[in-house]
PDB file of N, CA and C in Angstrom:
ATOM      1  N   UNK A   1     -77.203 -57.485 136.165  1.00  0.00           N
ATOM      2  CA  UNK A   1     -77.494 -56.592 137.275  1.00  0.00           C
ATOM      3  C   UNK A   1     -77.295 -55.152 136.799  1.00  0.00           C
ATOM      4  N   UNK A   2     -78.545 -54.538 137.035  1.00  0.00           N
ATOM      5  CA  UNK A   2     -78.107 -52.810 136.481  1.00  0.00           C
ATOM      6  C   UNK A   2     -77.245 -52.658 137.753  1.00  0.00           C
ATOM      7  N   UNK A   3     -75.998 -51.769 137.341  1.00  0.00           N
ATOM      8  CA  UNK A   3     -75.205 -51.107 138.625  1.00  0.00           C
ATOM      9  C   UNK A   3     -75.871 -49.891 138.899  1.00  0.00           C
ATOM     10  N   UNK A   4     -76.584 -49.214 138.181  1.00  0.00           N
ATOM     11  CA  UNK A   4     -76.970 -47.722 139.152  1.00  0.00           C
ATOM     12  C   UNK A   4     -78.244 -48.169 139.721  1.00  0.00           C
ATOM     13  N   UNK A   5     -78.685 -49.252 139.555  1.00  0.00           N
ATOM     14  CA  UNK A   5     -80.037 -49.507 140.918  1.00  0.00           C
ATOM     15  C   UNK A   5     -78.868 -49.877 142.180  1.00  0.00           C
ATOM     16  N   UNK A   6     -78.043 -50.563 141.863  1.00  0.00           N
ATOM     17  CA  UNK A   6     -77.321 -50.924 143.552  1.00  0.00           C
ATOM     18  C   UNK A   6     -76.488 -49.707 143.956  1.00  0.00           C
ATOM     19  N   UNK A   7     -75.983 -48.966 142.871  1.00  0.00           N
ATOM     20  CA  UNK A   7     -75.303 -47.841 143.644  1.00  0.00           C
ATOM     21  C   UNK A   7     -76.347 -47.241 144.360  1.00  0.00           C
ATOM     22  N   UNK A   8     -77.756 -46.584 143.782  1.00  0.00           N
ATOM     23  CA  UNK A   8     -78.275 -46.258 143.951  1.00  0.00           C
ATOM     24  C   UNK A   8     -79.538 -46.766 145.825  1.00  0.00           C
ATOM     25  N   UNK A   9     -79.159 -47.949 145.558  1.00  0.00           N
ATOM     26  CA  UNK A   9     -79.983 -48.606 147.339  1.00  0.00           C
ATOM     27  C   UNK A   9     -78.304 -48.710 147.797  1.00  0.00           C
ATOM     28  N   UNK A  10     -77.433 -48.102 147.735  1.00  0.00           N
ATOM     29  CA  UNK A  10     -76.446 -48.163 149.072  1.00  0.00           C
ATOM     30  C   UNK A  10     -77.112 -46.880 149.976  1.00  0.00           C
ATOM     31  N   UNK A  11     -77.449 -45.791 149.093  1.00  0.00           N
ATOM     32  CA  UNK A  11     -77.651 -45.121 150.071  1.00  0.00           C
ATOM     33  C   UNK A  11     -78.681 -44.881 151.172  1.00  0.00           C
ATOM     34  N   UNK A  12     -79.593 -45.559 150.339  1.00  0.00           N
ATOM     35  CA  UNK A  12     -80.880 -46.384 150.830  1.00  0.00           C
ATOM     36  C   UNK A  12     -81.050 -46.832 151.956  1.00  0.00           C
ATOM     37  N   UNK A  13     -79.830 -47.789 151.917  1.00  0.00           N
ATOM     38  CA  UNK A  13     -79.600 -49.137 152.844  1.00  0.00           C
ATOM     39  C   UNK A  13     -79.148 -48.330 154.042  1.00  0.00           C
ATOM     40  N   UNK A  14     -77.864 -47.114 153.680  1.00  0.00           N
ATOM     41  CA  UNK A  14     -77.406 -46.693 155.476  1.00  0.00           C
ATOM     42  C   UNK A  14     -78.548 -45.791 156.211  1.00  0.00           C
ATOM     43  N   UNK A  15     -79.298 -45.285 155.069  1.00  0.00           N
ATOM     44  CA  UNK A  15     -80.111 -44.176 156.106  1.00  0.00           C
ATOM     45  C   UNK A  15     -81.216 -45.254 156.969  1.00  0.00           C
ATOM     46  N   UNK A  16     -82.093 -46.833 155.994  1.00  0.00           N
ATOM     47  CA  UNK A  16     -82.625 -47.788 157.004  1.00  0.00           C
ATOM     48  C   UNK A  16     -81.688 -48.175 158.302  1.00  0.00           C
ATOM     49  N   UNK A  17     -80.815 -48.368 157.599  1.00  0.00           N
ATOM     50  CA  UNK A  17     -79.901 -49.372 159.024  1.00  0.00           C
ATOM     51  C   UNK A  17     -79.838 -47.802 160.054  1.00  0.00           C
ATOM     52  N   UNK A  18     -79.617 -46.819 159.932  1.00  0.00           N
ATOM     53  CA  UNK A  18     -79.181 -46.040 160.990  1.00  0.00           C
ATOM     54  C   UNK A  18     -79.906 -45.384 161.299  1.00  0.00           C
ATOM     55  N   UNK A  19     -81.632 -45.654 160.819  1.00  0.00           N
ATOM     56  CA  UNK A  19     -83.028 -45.333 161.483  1.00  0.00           C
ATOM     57  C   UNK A  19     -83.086 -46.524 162.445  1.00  0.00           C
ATOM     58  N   UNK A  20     -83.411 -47.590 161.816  1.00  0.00           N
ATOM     59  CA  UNK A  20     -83.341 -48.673 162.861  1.00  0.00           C
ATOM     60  C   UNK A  20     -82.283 -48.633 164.338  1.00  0.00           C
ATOM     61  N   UNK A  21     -81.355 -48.797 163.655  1.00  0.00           N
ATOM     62  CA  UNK A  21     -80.355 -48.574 165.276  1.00  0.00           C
ATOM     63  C   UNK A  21     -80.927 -47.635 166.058  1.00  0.00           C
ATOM     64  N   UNK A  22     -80.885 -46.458 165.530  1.00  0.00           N
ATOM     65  CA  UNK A  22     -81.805 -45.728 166.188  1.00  0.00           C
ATOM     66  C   UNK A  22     -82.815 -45.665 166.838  1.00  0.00           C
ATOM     67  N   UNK A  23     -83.756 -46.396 166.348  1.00  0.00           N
ATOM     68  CA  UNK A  23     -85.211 -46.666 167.356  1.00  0.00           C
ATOM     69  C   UNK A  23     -84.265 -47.955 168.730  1.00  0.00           C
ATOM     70  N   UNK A  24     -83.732 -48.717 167.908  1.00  0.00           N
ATOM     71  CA  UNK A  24     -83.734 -49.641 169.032  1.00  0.00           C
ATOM     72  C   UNK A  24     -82.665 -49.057 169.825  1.00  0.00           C
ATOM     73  N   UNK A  25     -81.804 -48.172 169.669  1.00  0.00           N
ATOM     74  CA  UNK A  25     -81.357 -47.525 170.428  1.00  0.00           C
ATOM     75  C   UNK A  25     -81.852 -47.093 171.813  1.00  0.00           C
ATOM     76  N   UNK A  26     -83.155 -46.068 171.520  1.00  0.00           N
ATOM     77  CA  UNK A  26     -83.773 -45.580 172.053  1.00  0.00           C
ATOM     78  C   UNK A  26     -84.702 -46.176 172.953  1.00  0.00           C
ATOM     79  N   UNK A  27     -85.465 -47.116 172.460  1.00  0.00           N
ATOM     80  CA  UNK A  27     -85.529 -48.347 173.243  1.00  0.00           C
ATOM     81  C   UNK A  27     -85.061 -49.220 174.408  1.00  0.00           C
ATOM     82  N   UNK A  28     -83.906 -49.329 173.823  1.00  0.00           N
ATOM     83  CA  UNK A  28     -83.130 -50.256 175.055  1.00  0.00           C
ATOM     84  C   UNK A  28     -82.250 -49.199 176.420  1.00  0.00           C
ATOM     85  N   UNK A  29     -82.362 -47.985 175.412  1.00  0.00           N
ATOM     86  CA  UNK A  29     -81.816 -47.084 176.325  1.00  0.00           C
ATOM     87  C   UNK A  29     -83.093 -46.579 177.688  1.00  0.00           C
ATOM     88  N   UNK A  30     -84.280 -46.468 177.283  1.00  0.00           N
ATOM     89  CA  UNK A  30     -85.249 -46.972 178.059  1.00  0.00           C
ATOM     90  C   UNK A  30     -84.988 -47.877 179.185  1.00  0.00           C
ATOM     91  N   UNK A  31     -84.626 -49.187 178.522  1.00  0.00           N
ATOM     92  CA  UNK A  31     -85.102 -50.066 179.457  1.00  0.00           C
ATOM     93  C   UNK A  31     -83.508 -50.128 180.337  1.00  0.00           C
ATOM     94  N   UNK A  32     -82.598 -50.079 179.944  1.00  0.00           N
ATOM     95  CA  UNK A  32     -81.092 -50.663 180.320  1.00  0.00           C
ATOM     96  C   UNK A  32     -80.325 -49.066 180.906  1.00  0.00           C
ATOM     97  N   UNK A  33     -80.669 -47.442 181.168  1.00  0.00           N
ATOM     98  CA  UNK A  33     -80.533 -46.449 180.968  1.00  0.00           C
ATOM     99  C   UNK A  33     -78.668 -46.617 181.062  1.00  0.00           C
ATOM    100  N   UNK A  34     -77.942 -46.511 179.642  1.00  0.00           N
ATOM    101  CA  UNK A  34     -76.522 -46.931 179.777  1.00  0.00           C
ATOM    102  C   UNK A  34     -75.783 -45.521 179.253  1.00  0.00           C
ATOM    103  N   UNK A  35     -77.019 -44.743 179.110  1.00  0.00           N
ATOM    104  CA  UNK A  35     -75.781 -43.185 179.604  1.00  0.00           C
ATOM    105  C   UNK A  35     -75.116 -42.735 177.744  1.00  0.00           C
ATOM    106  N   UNK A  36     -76.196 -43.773 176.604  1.00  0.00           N
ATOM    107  CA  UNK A  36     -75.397 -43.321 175.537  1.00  0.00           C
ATOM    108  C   UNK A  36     -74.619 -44.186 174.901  1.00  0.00           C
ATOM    109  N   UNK A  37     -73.883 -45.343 175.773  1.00  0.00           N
ATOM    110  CA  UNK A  37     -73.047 -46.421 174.791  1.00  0.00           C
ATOM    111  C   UNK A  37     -74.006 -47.462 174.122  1.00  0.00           C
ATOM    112  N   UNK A  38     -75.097 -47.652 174.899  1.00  0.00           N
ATOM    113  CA  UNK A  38     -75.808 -48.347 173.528  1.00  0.00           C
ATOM    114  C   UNK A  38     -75.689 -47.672 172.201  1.00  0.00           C
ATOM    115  N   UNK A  39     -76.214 -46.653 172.392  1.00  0.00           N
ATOM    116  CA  UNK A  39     -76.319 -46.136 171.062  1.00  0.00           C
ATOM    117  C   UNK A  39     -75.443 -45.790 170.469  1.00  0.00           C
ATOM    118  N   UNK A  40     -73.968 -45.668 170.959  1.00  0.00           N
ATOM    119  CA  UNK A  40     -72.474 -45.749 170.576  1.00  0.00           C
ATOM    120  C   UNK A  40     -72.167 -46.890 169.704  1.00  0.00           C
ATOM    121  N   UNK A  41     -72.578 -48.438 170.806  1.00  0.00           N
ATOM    122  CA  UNK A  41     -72.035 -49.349 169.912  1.00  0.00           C
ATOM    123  C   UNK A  41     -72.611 -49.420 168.718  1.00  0.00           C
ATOM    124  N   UNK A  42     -74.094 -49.185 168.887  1.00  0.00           N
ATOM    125  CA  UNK A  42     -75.789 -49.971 168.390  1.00  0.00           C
ATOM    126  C   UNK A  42     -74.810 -49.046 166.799  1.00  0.00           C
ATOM    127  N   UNK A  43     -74.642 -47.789 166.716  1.00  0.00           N
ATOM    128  CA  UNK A  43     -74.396 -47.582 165.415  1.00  0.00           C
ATOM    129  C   UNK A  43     -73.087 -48.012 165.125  1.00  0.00           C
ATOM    130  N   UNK A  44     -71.736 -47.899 165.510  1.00  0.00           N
ATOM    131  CA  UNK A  44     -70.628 -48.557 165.105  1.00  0.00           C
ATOM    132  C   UNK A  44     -70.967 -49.774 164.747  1.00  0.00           C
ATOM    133  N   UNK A  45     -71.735 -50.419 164.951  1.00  0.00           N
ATOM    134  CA  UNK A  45     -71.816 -52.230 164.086  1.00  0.00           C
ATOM    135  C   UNK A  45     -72.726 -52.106 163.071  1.00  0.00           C
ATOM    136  N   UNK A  46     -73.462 -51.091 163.301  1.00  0.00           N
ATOM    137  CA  UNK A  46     -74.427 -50.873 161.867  1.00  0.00           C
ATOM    138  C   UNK A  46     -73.486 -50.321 160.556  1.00  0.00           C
ATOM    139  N   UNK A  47     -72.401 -49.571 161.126  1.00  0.00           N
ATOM    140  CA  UNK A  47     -72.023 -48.965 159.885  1.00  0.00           C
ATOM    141  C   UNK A  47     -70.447 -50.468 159.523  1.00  0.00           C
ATOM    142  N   UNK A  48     -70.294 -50.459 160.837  1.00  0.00           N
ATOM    143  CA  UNK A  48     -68.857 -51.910 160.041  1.00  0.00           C
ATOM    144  C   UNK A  48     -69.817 -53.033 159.357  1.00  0.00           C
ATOM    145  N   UNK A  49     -70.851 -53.284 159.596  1.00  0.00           N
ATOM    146  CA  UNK A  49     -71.863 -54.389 158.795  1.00  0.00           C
ATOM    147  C   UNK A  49     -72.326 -53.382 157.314  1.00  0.00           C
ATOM    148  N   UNK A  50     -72.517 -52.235 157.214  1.00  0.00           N
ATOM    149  CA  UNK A  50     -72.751 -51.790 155.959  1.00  0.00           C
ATOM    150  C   UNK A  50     -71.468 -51.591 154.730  1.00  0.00           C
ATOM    151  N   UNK A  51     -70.203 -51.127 155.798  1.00  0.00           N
ATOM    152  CA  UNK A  51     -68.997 -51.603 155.328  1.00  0.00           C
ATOM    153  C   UNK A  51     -68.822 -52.413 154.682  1.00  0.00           C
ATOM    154  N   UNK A  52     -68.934 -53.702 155.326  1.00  0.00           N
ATOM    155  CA  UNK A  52     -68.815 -55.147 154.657  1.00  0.00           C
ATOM    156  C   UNK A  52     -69.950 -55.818 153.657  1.00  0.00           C
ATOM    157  N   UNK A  53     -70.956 -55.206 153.459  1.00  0.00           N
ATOM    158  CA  UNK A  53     -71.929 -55.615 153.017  1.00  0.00           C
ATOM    159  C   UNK A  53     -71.529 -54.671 151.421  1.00  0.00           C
ATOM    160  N   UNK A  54     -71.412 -53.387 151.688  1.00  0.00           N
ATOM    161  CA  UNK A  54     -70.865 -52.727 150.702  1.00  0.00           C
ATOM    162  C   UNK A  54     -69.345 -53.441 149.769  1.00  0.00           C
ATOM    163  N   UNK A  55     -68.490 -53.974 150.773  1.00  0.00           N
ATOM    164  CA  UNK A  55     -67.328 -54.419 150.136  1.00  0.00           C
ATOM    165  C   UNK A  55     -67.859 -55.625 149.453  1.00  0.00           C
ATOM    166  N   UNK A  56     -68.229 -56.695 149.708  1.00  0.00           N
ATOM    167  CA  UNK A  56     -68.936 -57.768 148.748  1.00  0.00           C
ATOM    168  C   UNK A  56     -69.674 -57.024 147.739  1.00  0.00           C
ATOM    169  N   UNK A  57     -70.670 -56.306 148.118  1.00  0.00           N
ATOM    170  CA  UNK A  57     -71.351 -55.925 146.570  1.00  0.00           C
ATOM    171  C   UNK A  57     -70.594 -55.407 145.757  1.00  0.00           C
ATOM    172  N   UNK A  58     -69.821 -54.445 146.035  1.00  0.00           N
ATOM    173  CA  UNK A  58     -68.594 -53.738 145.013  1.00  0.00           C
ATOM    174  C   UNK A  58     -68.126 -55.153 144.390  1.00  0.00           C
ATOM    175  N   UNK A  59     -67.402 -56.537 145.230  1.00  0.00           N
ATOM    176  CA  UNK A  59     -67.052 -57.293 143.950  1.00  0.00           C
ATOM    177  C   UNK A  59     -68.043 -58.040 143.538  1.00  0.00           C
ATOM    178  N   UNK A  60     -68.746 -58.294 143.593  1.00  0.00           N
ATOM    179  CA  UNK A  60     -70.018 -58.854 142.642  1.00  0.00           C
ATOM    180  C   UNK A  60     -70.414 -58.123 141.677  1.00  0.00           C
ATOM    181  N   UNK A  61     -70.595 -56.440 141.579  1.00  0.00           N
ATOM    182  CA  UNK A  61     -70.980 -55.810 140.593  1.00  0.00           C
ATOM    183  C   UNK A  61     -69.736 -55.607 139.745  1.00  0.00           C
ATOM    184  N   UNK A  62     -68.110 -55.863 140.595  1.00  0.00           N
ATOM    185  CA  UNK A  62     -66.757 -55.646 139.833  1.00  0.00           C
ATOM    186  C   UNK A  62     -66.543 -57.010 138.728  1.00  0.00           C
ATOM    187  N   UNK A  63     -66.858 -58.254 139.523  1.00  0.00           N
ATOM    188  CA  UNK A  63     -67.243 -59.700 138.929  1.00  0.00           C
ATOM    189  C   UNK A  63     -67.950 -59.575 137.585  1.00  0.00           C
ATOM    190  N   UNK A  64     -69.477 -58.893 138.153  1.00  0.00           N
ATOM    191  CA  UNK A  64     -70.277 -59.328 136.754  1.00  0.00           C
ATOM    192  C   UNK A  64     -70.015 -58.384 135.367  1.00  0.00           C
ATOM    193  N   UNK A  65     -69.395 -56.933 135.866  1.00  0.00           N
ATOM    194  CA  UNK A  65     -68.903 -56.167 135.494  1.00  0.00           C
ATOM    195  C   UNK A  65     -67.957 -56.987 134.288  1.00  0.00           C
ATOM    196  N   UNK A  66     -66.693 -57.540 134.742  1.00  0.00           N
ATOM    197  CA  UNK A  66     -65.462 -58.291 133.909  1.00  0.00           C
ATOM    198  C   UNK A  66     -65.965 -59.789 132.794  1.00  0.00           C
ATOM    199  N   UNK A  67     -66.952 -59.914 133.774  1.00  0.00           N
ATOM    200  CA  UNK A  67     -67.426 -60.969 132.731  1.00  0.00           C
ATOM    201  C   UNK A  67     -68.579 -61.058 131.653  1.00  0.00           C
ATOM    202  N   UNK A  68     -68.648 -59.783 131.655  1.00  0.00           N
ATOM    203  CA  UNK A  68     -69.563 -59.712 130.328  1.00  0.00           C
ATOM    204  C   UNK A  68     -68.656 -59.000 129.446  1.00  0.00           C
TER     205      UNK A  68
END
């Protein structure tokens, strides 16, 4: 695994995920009008899921890293 292509799509990855939340944000705020906490939660779980998605890849690239 090259590591500077994955360092490189982390940053990738938050600006998709927090376009997306975003539209569907906007969206549901449409249909449900909740004053703003959609789009409160809609990004707090986008970024604790990029969190965690980030913490696994760090040891997989720390993994393949030690074993070569």
């Amino acid at each position: 695994m090259k590591k500077y292509l994955v360092f490189m799509g982390i940053g990738l990855e938050l600006i998709s995920a927090i376009l997306v939340a975003n539209w569907a944000s906007v969206e549901l705020e449409k249909r449900y009008n909740s004053k703003g906490m959609i789009a409160l939660a809609l990004y707090f779980l986008v970024l604790i899921a990029w969190f965690i998605h980030i913490f696994f890849l760090l040891k997989k690239v720390q993994k393949d890293e030690g074993g070569s």
